[in-house]
Protein backbone atom coordinates (compact mmCIF):
# COMPACT_ATOMS: atom_id res chain seq x y z
CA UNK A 1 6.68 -3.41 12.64
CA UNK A 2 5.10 0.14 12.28
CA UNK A 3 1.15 0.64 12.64
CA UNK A 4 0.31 2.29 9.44
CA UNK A 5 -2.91 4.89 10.28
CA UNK A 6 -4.65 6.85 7.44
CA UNK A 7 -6.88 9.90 7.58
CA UNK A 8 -8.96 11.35 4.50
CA UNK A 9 -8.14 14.92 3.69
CA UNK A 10 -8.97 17.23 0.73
CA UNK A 11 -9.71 13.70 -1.39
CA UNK A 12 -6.77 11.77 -0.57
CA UNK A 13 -5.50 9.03 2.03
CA UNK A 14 -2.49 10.56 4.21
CA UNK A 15 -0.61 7.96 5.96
CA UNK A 16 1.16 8.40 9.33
CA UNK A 17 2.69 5.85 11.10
CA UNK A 18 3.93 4.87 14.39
CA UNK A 19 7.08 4.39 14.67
CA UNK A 20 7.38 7.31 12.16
CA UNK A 21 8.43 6.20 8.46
CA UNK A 22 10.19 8.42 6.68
CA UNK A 23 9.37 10.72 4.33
CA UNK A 24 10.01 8.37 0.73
CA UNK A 25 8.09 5.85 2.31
CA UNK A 26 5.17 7.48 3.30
CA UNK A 27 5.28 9.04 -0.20
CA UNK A 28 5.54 5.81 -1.70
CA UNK A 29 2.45 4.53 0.15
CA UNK A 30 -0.02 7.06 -0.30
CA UNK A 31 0.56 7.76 -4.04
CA UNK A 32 -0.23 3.56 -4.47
CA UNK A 33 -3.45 3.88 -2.59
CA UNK A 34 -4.76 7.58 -3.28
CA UNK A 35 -6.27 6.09 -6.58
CA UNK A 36 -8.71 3.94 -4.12
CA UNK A 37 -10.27 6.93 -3.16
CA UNK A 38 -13.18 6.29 -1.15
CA UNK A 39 -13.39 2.99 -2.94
CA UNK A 40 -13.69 0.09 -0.29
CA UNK A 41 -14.09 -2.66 -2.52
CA UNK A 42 -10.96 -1.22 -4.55
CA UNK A 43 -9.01 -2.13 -1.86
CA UNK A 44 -10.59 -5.54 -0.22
CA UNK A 45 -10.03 -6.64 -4.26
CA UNK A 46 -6.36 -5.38 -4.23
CA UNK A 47 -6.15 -7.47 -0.96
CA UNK A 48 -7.51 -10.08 -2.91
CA UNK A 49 -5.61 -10.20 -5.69
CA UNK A 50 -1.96 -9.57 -3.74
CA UNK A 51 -3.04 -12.99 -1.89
CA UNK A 52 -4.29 -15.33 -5.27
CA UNK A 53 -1.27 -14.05 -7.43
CA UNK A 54 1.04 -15.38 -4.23
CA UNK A 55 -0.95 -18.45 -4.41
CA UNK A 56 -0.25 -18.62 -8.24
CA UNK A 57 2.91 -17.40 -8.90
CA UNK A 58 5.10 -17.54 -5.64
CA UNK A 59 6.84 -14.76 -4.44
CA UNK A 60 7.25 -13.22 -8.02
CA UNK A 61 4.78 -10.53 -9.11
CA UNK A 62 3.49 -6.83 -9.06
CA UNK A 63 0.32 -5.56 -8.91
CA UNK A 64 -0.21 -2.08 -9.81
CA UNK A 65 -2.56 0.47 -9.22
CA UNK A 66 -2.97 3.68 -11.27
CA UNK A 67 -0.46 5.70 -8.66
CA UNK A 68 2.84 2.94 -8.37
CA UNK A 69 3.69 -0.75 -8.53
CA UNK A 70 3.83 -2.85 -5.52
CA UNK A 71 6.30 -5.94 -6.47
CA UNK A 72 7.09 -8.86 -4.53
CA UNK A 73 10.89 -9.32 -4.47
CA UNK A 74 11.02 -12.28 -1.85
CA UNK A 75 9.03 -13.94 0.65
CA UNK A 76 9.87 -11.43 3.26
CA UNK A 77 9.70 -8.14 1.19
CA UNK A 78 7.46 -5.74 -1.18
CA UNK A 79 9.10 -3.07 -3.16
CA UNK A 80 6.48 -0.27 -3.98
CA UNK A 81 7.77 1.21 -7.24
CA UNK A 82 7.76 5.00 -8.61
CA UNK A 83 5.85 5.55 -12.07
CA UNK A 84 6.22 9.30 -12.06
CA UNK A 85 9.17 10.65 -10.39
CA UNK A 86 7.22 11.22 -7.25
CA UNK A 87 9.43 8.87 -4.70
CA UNK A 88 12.37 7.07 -4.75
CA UNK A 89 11.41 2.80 -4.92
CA UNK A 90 11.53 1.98 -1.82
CA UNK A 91 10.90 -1.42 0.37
CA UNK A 92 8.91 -2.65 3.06
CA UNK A 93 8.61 -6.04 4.91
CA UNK A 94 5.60 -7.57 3.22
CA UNK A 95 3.64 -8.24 6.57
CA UNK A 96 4.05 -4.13 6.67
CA UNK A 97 2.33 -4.20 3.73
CA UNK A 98 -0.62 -6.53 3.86
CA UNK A 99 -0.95 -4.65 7.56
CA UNK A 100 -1.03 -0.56 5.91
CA UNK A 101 -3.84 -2.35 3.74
CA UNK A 102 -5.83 -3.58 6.14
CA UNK A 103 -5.60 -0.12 7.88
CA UNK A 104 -6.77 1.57 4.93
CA UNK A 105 -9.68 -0.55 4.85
CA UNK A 106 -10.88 -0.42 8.51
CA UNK A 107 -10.04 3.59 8.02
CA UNK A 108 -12.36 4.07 5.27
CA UNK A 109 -14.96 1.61 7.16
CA UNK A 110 -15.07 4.26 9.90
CA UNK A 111 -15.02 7.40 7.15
CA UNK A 112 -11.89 9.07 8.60
């Protein structure tokens, strides 16, 4: 599994990983979370909601954010969706996913 790292530049999150990801995917992550901003608690309640609506519904739902779609296709696997021609939709494993969050969060924790 990659280890998703983000840094705050010029107002937005820019994600690098290691191994590196390429280029759609790391545009497909950091246009869903540059909306958070600086926002910690945007992100802890996007955590919070991705883990209630798969205690609700299963391994059937989206949750957006005002940059893409994050939608989970099985139990193994998130597709983070385009809304504005900016990436191709693209997939990740969903433990990937839950994991580039939680990197966000300790990364804006810090302020880097």
């Amino acid at each position: 599994m990659r280890q998703w790292n983000f840094r705050y530049e010029d107002g937005e999150w820019l994600a690098s990983t290691v191994p590196p990801a390429d280029d759609n995917l790391t545009a497909a992550v950091e246009t869903l979370v540059v909306p958070f901003g600086e926002n910690l608690q945007a992100v802890e309640s996007y955590l919070e909601s991705w883990g209630r609506m798969e205690r609700e519904n299963g391994f059937n739902y989206s949750l957006s954010t005002p940059g893409a779609v994050a939608r989970r296709v099985s139990k193994e696997s998130v597709e983070i969706c385009d809304l504005y021609d900016q990436f191709e939709d693209t997939r990740i494993p969903e433990a990937e996913f839950i994991s580039l969050l939680r990197a966000l969060s300790t990364a804006m924790r810090r302020g880097t």
